[in-house]
C-alpha atoms as a PDB file:
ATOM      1  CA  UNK A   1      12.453  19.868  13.966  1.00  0.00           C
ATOM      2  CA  UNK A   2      11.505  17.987  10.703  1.00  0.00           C
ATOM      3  CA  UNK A   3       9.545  15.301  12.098  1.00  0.00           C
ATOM      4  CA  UNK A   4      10.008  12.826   9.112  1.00  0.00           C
ATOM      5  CA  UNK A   5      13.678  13.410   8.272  1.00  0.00           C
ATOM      6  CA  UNK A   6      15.621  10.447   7.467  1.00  0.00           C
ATOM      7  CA  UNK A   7      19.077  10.551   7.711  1.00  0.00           C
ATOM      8  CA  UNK A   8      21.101   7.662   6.674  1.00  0.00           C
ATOM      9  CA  UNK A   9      24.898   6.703   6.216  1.00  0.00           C
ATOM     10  CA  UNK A  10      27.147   4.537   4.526  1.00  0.00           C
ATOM     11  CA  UNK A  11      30.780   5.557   6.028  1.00  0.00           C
ATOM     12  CA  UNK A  12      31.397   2.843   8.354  1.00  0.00           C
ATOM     13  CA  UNK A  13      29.094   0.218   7.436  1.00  0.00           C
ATOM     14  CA  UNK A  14      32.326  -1.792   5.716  1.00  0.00           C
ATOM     15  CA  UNK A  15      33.666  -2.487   9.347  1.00  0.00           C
ATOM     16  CA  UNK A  16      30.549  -3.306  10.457  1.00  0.00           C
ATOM     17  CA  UNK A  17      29.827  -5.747   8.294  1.00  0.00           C
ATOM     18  CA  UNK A  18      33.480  -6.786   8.676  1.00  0.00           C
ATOM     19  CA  UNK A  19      32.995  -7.184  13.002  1.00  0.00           C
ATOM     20  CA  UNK A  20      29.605  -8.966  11.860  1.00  0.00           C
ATOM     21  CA  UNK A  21      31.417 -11.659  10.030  1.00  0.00           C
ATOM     22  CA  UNK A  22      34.168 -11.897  12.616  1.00  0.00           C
ATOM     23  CA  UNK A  23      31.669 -12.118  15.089  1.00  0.00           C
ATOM     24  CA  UNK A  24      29.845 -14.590  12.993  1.00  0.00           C
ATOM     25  CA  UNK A  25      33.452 -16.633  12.542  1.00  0.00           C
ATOM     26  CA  UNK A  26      34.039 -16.727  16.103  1.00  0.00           C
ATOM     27  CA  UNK A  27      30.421 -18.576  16.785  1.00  0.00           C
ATOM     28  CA  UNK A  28      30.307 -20.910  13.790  1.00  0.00           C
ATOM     29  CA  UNK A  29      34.147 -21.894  14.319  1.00  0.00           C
ATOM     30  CA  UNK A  30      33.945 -23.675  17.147  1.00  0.00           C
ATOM     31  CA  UNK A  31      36.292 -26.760  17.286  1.00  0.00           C
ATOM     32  CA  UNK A  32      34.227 -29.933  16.092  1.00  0.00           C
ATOM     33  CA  UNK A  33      34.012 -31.720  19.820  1.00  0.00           C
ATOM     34  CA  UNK A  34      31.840 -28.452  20.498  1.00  0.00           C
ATOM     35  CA  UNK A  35      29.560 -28.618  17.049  1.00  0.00           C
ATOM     36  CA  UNK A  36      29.276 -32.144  17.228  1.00  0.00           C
ATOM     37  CA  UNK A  37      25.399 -33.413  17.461  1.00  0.00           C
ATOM     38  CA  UNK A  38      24.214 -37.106  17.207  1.00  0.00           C
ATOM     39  CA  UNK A  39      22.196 -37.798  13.847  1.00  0.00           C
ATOM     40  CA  UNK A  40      18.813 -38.067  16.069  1.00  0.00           C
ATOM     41  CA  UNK A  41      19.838 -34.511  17.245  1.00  0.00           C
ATOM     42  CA  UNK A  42      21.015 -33.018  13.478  1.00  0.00           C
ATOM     43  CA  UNK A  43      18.135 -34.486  12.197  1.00  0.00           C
ATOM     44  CA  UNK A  44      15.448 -32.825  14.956  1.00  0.00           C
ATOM     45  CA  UNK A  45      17.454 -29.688  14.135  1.00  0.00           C
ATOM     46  CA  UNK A  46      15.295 -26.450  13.801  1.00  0.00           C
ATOM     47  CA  UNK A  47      16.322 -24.887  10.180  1.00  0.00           C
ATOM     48  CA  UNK A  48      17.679 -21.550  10.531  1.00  0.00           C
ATOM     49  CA  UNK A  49      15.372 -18.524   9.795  1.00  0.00           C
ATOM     50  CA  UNK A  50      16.226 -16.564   6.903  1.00  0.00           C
ATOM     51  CA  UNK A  51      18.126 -13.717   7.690  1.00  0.00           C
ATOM     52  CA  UNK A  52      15.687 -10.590   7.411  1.00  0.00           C
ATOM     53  CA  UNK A  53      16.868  -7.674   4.364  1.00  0.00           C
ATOM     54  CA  UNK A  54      16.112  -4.779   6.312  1.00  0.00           C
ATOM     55  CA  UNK A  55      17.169  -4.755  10.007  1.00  0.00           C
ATOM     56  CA  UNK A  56      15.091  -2.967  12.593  1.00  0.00           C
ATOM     57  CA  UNK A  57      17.312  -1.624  15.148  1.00  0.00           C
ATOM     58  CA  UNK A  58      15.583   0.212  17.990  1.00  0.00           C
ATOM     59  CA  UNK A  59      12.184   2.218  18.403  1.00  0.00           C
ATOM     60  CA  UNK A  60      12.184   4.471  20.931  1.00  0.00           C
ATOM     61  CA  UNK A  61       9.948   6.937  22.577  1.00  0.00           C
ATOM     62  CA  UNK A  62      11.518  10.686  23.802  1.00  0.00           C
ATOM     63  CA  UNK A  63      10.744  13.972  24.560  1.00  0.00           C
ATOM     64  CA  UNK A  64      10.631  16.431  21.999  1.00  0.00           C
ATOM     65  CA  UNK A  65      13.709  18.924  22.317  1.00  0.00           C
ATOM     66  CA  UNK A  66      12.598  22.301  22.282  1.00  0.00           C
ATOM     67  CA  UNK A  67      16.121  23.201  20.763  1.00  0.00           C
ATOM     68  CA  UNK A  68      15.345  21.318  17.791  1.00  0.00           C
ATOM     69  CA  UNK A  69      19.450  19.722  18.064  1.00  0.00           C
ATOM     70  CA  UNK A  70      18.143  16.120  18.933  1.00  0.00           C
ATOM     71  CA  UNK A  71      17.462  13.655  17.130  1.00  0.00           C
ATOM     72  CA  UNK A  72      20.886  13.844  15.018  1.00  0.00           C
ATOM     73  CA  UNK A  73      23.324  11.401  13.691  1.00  0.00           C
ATOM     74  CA  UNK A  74      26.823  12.339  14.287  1.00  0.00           C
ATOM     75  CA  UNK A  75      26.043  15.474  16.628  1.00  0.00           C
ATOM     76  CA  UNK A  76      28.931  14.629  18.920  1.00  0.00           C
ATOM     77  CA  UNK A  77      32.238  16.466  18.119  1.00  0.00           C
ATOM     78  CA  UNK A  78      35.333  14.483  17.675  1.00  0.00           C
ATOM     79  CA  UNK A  79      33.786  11.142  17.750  1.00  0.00           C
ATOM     80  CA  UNK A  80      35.791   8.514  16.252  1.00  0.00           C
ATOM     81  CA  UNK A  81      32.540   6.290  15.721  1.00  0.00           C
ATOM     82  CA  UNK A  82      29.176   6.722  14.268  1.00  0.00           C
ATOM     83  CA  UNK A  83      26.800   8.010  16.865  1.00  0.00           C
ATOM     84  CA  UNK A  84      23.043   8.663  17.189  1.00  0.00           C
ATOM     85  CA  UNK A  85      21.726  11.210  19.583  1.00  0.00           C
ATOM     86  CA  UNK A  86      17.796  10.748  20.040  1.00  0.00           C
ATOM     87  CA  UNK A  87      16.162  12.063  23.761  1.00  0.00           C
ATOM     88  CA  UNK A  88      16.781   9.659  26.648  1.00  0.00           C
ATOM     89  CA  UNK A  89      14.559   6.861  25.611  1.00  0.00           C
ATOM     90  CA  UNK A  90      11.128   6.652  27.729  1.00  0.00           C
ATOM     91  CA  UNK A  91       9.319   3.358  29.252  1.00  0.00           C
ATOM     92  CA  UNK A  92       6.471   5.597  31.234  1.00  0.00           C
ATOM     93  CA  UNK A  93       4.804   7.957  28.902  1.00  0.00           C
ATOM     94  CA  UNK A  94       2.349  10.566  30.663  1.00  0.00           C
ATOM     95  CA  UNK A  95      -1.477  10.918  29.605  1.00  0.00           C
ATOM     96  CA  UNK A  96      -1.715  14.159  27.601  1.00  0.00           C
ATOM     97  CA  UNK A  97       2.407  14.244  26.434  1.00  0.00           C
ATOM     98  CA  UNK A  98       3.595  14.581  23.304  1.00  0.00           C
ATOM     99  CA  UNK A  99       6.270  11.984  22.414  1.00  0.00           C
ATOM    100  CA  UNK A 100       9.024  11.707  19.811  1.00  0.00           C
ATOM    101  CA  UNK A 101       9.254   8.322  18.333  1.00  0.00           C
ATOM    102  CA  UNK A 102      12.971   7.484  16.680  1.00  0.00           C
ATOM    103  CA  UNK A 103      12.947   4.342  14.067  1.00  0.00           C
ATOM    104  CA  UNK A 104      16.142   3.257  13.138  1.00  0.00           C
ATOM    105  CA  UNK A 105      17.071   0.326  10.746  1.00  0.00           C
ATOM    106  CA  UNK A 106      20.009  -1.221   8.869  1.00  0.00           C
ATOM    107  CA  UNK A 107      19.624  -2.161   5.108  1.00  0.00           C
ATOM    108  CA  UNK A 108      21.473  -6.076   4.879  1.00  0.00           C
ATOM    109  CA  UNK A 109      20.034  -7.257   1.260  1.00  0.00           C
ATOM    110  CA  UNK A 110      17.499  -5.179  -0.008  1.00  0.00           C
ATOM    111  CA  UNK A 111      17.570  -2.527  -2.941  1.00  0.00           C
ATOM    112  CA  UNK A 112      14.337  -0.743  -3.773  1.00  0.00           C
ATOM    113  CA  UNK A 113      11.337   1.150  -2.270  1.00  0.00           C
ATOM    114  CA  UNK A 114      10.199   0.653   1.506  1.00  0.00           C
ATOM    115  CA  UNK A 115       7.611   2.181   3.182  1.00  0.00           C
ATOM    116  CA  UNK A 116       8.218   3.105   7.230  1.00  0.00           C
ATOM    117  CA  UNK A 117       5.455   3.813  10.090  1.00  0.00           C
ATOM    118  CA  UNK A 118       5.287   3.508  13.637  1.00  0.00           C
ATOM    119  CA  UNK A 119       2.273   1.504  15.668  1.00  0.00           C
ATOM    120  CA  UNK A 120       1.283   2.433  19.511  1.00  0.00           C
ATOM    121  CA  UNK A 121      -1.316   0.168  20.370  1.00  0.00           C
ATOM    122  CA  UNK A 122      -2.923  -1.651  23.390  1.00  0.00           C
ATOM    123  CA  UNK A 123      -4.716  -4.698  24.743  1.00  0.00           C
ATOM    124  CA  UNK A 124      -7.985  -3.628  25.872  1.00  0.00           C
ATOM    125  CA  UNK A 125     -10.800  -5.990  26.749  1.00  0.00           C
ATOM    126  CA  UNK A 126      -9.335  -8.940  24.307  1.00  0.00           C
ATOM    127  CA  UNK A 127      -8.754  -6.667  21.575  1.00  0.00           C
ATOM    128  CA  UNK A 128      -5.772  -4.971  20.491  1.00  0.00           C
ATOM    129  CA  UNK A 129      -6.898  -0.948  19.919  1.00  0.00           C
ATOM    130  CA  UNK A 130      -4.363   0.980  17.618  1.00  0.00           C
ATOM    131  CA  UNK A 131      -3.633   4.306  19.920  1.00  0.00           C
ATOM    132  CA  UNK A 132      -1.865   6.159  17.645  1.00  0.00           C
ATOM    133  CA  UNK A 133      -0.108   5.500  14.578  1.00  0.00           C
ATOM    134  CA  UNK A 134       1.104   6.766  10.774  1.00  0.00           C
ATOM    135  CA  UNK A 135       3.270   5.852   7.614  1.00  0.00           C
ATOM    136  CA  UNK A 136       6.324   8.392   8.264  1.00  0.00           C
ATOM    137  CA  UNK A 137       7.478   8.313   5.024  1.00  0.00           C
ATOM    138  CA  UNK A 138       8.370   5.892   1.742  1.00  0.00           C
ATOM    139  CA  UNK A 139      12.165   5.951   0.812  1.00  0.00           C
ATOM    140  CA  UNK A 140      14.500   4.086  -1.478  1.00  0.00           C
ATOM    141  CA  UNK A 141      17.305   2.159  -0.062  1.00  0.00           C
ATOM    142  CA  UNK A 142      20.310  -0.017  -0.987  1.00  0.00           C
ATOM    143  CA  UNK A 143      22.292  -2.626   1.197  1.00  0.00           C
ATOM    144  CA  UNK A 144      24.523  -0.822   3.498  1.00  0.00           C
ATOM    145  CA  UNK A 145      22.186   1.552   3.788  1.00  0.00           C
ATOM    146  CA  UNK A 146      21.620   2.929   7.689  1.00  0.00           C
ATOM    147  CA  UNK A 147      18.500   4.939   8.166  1.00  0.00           C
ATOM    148  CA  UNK A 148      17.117   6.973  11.315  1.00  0.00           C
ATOM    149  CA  UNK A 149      13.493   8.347  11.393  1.00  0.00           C
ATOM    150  CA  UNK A 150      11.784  10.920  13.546  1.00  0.00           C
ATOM    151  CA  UNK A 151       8.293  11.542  14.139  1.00  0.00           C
ATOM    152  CA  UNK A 152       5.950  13.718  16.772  1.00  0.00           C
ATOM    153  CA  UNK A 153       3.615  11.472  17.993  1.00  0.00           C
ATOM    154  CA  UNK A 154      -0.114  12.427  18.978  1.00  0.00           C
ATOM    155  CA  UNK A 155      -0.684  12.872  22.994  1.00  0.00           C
ATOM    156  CA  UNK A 156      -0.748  10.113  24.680  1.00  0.00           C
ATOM    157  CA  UNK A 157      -4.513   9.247  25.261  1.00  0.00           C
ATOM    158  CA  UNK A 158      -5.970   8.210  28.974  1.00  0.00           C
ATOM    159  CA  UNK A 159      -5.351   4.895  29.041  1.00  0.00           C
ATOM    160  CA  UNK A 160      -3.278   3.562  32.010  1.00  0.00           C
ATOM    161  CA  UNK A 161      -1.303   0.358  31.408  1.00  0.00           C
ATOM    162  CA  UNK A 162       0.993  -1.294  29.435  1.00  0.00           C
ATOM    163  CA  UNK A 163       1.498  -0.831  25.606  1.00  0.00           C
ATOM    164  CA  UNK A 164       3.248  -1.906  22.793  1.00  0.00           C
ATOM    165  CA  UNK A 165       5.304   0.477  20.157  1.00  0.00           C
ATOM    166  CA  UNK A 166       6.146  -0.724  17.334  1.00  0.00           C
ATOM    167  CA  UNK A 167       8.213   0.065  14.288  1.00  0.00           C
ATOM    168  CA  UNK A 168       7.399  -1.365  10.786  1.00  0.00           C
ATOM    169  CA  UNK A 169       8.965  -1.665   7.716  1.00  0.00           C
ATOM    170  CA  UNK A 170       7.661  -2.841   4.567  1.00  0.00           C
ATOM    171  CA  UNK A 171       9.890  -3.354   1.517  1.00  0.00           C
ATOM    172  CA  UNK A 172       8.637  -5.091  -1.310  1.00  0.00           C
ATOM    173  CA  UNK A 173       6.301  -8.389   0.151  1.00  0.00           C
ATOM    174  CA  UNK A 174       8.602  -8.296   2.942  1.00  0.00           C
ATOM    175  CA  UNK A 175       7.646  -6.767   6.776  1.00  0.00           C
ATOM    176  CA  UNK A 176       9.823  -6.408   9.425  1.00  0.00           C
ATOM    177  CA  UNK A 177       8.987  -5.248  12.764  1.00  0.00           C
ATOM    178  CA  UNK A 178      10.997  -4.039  15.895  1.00  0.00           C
ATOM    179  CA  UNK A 179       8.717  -3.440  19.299  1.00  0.00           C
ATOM    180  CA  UNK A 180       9.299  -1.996  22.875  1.00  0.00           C
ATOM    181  CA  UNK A 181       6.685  -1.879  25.716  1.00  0.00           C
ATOM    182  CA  UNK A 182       5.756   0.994  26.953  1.00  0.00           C
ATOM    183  CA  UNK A 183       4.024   1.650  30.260  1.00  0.00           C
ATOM    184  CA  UNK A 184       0.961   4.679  30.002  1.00  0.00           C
ATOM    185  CA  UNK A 185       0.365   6.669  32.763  1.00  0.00           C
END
């Protein structure tokens, strides 16, 4: 297994982004009786976040296939969809294991050079204590872009409780993050 391959595609991502805006359509166009908001309330009115350029998608801890056929994209035969095979993603991670950690995120605006890495860390006596962590790898993307990373993770170190894995992208003076808790046994 290369355990800092990315793999990306860009089949698809036009009916993706075509369901996204239908999707979109359907919640915005809502008849007016259902929009409608006083001028106290429009005017107390959070203002929308700005919508990220790179997407995280999912981080995931999984065991390490001895095969070497997972992770994949599009490793299921006749599939009429774009598919990702990674391990069966892991909550309880054992003291001493070996753990692959999958990354995957979605390109909406951006087009240039982005650096990827993965965090495991921990709260331990007030302080938050990195476990484990590394920069996978720098790439260069374009909107549209859809991008899966792999990487073998150190053993799990004796610390029982819960932790927090984390995915992080950095692209330009932009981060994004994506995070899953993780239980160490």
């Amino acid at each position: 297994m290369n355990s800092n391959r990315p793999q990306g595609k860009r089949s698809g991502m036009i009916a993706m982004a075509a369901a996204a805006l239908a999707m979109f359509t359907l919640t915005v166009g809502w008849p007016a009786s259902a929009q409608a908001q006083t001028g106290e309330a429009a005017s107390n009115a959070a203002t929308p976040a700005a919508i990220p350029a790179m997407l995280p998608a999912s981080i995931t801890a999984g065991a390490p296939d001895p095969a070497g056929k997972v992770p994949t994209i599009n490793g299921v035969p006749g599939s009429q969809v774009e598919n990702l095979d990674v391990s069966f993603p892991l909550a309880l991670l054992a003291h001493g294991t070996q753990y692959v950690y999958s990354i995957t995120v979605q390109d909406n605006s951006y087009t240039g050079s982005c650096t990827v890495s993965y965090a495991l860390t921990q709260v331990q006596n007030a302080k938050k204590v990195t476990l484990d962590s590394a920069v996978i790898t720098k790439f260069n993307t374009a909107p549209g872009d859809v991008f899966l990373w792999v990487i073998l993770g150190k053993p799990i170190p004796n610390s029982p409780g819960l932790a927090t894995l984390e995915g992080i992208f950095k692209c330009g003076t932009n981060k994004n993050t994506i995070q899953s808790t993780v239980l160490l046994q």
